[in-house]
N, C-alpha and C. Protein backbone atom coordinates (compact mmCIF):
# COMPACT_ATOMS: atom_id res chain seq x y z
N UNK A 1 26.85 3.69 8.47
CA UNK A 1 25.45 3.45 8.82
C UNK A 1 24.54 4.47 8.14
N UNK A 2 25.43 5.73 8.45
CA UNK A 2 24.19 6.45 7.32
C UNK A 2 23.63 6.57 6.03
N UNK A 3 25.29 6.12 5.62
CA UNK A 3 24.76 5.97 3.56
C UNK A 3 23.81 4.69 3.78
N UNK A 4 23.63 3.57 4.27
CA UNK A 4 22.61 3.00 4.15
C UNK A 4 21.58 2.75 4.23
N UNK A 5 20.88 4.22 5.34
CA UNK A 5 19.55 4.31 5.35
C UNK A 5 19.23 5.47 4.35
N UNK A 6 20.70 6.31 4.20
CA UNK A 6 19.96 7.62 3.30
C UNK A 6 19.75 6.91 1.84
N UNK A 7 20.94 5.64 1.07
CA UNK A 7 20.37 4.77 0.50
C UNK A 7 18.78 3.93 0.35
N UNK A 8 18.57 3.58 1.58
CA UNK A 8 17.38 3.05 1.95
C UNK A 8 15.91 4.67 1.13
N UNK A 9 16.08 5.32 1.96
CA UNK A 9 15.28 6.37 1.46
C UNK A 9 14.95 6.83 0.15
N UNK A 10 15.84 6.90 -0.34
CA UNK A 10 16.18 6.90 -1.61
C UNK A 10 15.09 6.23 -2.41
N UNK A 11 15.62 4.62 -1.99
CA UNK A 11 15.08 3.57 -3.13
C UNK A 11 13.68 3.89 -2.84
N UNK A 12 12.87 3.76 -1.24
CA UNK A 12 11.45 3.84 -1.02
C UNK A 12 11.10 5.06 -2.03
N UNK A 13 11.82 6.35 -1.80
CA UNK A 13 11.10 7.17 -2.54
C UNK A 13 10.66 7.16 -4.69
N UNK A 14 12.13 6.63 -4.11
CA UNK A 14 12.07 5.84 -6.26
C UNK A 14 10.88 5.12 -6.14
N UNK A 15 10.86 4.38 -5.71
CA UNK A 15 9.52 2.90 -5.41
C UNK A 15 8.22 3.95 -5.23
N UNK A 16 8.24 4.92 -4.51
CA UNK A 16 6.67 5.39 -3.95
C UNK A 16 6.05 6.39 -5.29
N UNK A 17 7.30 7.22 -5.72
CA UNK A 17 7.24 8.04 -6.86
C UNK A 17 6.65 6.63 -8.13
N UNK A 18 6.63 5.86 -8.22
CA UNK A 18 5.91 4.75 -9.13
C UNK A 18 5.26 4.35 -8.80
N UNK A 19 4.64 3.57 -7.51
CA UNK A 19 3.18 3.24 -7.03
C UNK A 19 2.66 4.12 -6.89
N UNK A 20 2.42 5.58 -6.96
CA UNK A 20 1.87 6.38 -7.12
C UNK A 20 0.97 6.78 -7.88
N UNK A 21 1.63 6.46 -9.02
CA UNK A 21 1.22 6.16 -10.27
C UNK A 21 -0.06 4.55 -10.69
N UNK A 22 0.90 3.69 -10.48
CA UNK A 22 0.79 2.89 -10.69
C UNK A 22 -0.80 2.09 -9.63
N UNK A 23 -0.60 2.23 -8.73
CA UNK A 23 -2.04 1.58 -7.71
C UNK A 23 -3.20 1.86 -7.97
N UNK A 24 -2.96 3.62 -7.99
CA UNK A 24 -4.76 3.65 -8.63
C UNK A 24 -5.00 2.88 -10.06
N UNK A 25 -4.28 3.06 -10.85
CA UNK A 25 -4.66 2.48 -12.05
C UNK A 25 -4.60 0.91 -12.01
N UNK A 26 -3.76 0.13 -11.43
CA UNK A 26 -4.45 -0.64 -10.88
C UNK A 26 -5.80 -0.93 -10.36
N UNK A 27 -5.67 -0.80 -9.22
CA UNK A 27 -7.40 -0.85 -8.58
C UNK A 27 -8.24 0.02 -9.17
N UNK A 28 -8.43 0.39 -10.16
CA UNK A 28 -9.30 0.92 -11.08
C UNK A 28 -9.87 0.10 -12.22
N UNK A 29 -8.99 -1.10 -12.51
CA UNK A 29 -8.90 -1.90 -13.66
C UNK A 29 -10.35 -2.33 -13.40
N UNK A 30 -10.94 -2.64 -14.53
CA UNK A 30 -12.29 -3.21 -14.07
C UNK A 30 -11.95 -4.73 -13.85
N UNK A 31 -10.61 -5.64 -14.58
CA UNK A 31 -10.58 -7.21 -14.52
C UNK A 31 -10.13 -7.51 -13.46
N UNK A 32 -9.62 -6.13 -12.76
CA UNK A 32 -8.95 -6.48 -11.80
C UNK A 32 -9.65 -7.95 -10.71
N UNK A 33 -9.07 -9.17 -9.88
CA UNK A 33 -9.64 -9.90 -9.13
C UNK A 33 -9.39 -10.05 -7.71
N UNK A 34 -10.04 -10.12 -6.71
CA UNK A 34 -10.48 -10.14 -5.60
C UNK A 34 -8.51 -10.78 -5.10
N UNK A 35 -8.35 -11.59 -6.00
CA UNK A 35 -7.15 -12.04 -5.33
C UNK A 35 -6.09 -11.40 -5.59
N UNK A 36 -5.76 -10.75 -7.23
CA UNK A 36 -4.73 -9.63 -7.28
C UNK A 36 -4.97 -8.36 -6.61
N UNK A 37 -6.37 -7.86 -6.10
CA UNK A 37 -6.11 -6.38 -5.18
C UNK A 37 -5.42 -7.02 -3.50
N UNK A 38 -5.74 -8.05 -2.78
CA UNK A 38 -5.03 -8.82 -2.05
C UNK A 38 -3.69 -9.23 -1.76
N UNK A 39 -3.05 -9.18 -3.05
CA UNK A 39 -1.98 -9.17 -3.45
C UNK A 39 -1.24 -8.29 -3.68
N UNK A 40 -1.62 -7.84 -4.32
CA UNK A 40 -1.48 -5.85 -4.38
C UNK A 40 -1.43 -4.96 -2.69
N UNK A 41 -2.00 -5.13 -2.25
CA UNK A 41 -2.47 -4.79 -0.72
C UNK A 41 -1.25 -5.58 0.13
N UNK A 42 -1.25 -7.02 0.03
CA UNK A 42 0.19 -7.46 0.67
C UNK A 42 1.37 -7.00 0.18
N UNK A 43 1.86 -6.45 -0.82
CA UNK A 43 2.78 -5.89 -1.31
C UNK A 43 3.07 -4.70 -0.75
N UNK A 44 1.90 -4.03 -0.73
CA UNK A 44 2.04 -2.85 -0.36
C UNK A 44 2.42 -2.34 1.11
N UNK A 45 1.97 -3.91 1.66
CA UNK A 45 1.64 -3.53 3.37
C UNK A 45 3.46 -3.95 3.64
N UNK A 46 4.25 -4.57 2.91
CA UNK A 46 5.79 -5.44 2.81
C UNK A 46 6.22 -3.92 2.39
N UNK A 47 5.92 -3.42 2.07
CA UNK A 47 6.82 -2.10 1.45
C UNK A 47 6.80 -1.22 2.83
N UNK A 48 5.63 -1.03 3.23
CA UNK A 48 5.18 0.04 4.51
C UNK A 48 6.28 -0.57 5.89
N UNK A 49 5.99 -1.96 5.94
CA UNK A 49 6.81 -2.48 7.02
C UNK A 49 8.01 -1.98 6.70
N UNK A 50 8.55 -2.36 5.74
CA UNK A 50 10.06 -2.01 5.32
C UNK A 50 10.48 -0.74 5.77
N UNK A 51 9.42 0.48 5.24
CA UNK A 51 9.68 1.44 5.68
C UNK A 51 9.53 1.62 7.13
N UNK A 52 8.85 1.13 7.47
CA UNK A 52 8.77 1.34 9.06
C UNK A 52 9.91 0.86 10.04
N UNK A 53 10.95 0.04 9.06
CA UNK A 53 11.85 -0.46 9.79
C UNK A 53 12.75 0.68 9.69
N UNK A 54 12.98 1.36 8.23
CA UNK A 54 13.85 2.36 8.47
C UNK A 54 13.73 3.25 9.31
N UNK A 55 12.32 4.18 9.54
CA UNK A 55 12.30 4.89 10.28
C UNK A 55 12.87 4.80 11.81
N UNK A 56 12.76 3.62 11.90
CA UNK A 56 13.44 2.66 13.48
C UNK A 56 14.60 3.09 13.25
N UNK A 57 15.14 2.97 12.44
CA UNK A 57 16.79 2.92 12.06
C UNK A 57 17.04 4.63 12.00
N UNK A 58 16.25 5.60 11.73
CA UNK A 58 16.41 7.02 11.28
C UNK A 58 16.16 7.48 13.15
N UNK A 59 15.01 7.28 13.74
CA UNK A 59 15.26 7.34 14.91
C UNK A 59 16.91 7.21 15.67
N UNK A 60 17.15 6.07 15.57
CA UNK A 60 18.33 5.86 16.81
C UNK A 60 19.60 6.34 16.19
N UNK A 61 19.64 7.26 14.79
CA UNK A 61 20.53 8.23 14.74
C UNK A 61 20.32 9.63 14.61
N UNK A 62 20.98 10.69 14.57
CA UNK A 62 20.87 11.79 13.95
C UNK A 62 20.46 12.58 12.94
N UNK A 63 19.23 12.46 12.75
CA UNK A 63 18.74 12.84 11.23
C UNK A 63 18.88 14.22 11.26
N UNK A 64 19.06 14.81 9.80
CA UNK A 64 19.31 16.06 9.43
C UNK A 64 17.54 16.38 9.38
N UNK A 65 16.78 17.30 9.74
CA UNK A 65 15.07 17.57 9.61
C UNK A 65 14.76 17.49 8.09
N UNK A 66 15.73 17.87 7.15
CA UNK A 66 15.13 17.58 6.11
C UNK A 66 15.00 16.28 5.63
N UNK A 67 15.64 15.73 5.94
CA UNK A 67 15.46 13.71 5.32
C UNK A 67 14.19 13.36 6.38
N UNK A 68 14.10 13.73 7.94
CA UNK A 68 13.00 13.50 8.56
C UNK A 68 11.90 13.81 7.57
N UNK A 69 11.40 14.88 7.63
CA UNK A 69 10.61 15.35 7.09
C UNK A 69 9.90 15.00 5.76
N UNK A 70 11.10 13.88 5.08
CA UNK A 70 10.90 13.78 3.46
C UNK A 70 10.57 12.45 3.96
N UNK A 71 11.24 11.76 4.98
CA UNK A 71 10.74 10.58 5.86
C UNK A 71 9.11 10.61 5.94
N UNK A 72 8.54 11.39 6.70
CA UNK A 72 7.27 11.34 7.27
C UNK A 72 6.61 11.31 5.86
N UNK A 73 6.93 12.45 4.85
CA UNK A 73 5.99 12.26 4.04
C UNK A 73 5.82 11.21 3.29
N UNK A 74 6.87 10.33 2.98
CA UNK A 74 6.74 9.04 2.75
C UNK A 74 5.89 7.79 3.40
N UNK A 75 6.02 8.18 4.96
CA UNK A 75 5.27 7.29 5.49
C UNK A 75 3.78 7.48 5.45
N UNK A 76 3.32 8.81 5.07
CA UNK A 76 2.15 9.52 4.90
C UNK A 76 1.61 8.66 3.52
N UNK A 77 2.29 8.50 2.42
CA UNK A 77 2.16 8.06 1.24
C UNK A 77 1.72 6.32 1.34
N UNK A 78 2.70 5.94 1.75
CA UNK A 78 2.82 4.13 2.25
C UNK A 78 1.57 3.75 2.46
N UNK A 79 1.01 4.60 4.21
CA UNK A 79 -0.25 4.67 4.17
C UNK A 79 -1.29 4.51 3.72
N UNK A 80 -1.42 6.01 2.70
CA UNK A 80 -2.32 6.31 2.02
C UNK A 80 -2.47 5.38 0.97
N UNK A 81 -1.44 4.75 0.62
CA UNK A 81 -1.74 3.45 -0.70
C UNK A 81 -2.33 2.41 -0.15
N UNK A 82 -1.87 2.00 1.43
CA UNK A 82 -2.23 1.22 1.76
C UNK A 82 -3.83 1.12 2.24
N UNK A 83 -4.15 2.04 2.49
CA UNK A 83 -5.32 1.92 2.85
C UNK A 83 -6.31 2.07 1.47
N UNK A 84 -6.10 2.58 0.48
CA UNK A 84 -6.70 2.85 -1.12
C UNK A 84 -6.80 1.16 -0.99
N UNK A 85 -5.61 0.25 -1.04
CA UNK A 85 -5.51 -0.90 -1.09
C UNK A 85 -7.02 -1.98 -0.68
N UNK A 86 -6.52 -1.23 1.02
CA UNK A 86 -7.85 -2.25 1.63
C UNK A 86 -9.29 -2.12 1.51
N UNK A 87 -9.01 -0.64 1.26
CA UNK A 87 -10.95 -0.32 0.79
C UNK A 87 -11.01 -1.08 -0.27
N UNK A 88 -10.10 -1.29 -1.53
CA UNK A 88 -10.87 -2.18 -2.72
C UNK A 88 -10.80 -3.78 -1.65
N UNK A 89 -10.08 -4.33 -1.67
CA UNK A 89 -10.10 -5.68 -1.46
C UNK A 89 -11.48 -5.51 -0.87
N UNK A 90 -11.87 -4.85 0.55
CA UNK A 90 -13.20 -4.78 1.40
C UNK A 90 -14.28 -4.89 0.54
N UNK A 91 -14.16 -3.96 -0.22
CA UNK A 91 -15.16 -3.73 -1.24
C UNK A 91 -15.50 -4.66 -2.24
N UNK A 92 -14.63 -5.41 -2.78
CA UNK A 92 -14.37 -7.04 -3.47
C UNK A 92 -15.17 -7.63 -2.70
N UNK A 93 -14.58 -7.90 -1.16
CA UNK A 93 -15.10 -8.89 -0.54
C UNK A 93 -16.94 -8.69 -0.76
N UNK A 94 -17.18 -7.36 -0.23
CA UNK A 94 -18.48 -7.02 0.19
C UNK A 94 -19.52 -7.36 -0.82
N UNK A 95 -19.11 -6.91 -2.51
CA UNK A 95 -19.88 -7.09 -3.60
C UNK A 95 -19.98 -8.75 -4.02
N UNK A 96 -18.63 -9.18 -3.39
CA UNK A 96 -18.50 -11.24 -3.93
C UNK A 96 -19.79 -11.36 -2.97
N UNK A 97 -19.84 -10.91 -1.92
CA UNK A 97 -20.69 -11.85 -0.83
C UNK A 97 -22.57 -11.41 -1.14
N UNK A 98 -22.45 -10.11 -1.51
CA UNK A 98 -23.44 -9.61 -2.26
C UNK A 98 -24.23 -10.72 -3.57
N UNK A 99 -22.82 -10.94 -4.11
CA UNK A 99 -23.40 -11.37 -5.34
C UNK A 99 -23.87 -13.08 -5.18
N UNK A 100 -23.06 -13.28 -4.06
CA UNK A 100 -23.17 -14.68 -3.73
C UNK A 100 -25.09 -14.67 -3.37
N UNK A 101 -25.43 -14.04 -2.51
CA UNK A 101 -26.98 -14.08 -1.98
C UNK A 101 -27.52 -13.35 -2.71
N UNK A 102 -27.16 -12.59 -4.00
CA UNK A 102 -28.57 -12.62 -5.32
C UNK A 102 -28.45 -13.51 -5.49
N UNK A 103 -27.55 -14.54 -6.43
CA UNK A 103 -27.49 -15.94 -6.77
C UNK A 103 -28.33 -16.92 -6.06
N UNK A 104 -28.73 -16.82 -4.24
CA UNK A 104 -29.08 -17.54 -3.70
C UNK A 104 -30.71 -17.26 -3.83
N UNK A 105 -31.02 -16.31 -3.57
CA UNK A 105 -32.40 -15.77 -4.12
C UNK A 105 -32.78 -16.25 -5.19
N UNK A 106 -31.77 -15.85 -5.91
CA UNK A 106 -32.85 -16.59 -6.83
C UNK A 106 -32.92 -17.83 -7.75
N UNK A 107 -32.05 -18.80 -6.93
CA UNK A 107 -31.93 -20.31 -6.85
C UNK A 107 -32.99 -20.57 -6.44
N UNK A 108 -33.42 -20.13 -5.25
CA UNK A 108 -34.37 -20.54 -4.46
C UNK A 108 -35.89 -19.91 -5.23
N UNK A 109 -36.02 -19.03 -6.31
CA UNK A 109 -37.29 -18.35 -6.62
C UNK A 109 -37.54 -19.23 -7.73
């Protein structure tokens, strides 16, 4: 049971050590679209769950404090992408709906 969560850890941290990288420059893209940061954001939120399942699993055994610890900061990370995530999509949303009622203005002018 344990090589498979210290396995498990492992891979998240391989995986987080590259979205790390990888998200901001993403959501930075200027082509980026309302439906790939969405997408991006569900991905991200499937990764966090995942991890959140391990931690379930790191709970109901014996963790050594240092894998805890390398644990939390991971989940600290998951987070933090995830929420980078939802401010763009929000922010998508906010400027589409924006742009939708200049358009309407000035249909109507």
């Amino acid at each position: 049971m344990a090589a498979e969560w210290i396995s498990r850890l492992k891979g998240h941290a391989d995986l987080i050590q590259k979205l790390v990288q990888e998200v901001p420059k993403a959501l930075a893209r200027p082509s980026l679209t309302l439906e790939q940061a969405e997408r991006l954001h569900a991905v991200i939120e499937k990764g966090a769950h995942d991890f959140d399942e391990l931690l379930q699993i790191m709970d109901q055994t014996d963790v050594d404090e240092q894998y805890r610890q390398a644990a939390e900061n991971l989940a600290r990370i998951w987070q933090r992408l995830s929420n980078e995530a939802e401010v763009k999509v929000r922010s998508m949303i906010v400027s589409d709906q924006t742009s939708e009622h200049e358009d309407e203005a000035s249909q109507r002018q």
